[in-house]
Protein backbone atom coordinates (compact mmCIF):
# COMPACT_ATOMS: atom_id res chain seq x y z
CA UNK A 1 -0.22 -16.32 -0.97
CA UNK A 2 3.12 -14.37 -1.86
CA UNK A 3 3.16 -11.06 -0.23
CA UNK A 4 4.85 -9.57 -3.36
CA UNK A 5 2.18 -8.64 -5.54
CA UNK A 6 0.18 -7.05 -2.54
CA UNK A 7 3.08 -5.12 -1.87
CA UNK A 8 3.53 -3.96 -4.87
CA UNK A 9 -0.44 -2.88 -5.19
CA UNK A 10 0.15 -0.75 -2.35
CA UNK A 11 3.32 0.85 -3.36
CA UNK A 12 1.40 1.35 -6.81
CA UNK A 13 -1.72 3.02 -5.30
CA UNK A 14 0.36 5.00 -2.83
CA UNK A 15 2.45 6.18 -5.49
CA UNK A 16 -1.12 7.12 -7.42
CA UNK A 17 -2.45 8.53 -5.03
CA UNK A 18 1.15 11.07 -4.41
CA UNK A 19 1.28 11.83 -7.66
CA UNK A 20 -3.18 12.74 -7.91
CA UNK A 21 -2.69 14.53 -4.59
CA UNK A 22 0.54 15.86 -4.95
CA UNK A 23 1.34 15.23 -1.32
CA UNK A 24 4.14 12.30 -0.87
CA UNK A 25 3.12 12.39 2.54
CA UNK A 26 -0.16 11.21 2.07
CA UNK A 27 0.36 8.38 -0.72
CA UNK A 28 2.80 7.05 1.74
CA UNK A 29 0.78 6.68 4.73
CA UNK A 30 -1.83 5.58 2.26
CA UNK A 31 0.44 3.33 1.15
CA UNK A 32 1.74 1.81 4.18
CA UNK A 33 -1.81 1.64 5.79
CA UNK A 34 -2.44 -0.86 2.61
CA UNK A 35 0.50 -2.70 3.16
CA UNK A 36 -0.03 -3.21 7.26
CA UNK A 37 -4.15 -4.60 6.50
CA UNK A 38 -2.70 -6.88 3.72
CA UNK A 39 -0.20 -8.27 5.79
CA UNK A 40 -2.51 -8.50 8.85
CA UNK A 41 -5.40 -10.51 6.06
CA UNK A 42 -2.47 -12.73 4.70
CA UNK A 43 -1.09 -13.86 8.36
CA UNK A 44 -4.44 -14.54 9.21
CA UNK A 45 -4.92 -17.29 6.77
């Protein structure tokens, strides 16, 4: 599995969830906390 597309999902929700909250800060650790248990499933396999 290419880890492209599930980075891009979590720079896509992180964003959404910056822009609905209105707090970078928290779509970006959002964001990042995505990316890190994506990476962690995919090395897994």
């Amino acid at each position: 599995m290419s880890k492209a597309p599930a980075i891009a999902v979590a720079v896509a929700v992180g964003a959404g969830t910056a822009v609905a909250t209105g707090t970078w800060a928290v779509g970006a650790a959002i964001g990042i906390g995505i990316a890190i248990v994506l990476g962690l499933a995919s090395n897994r396999r």
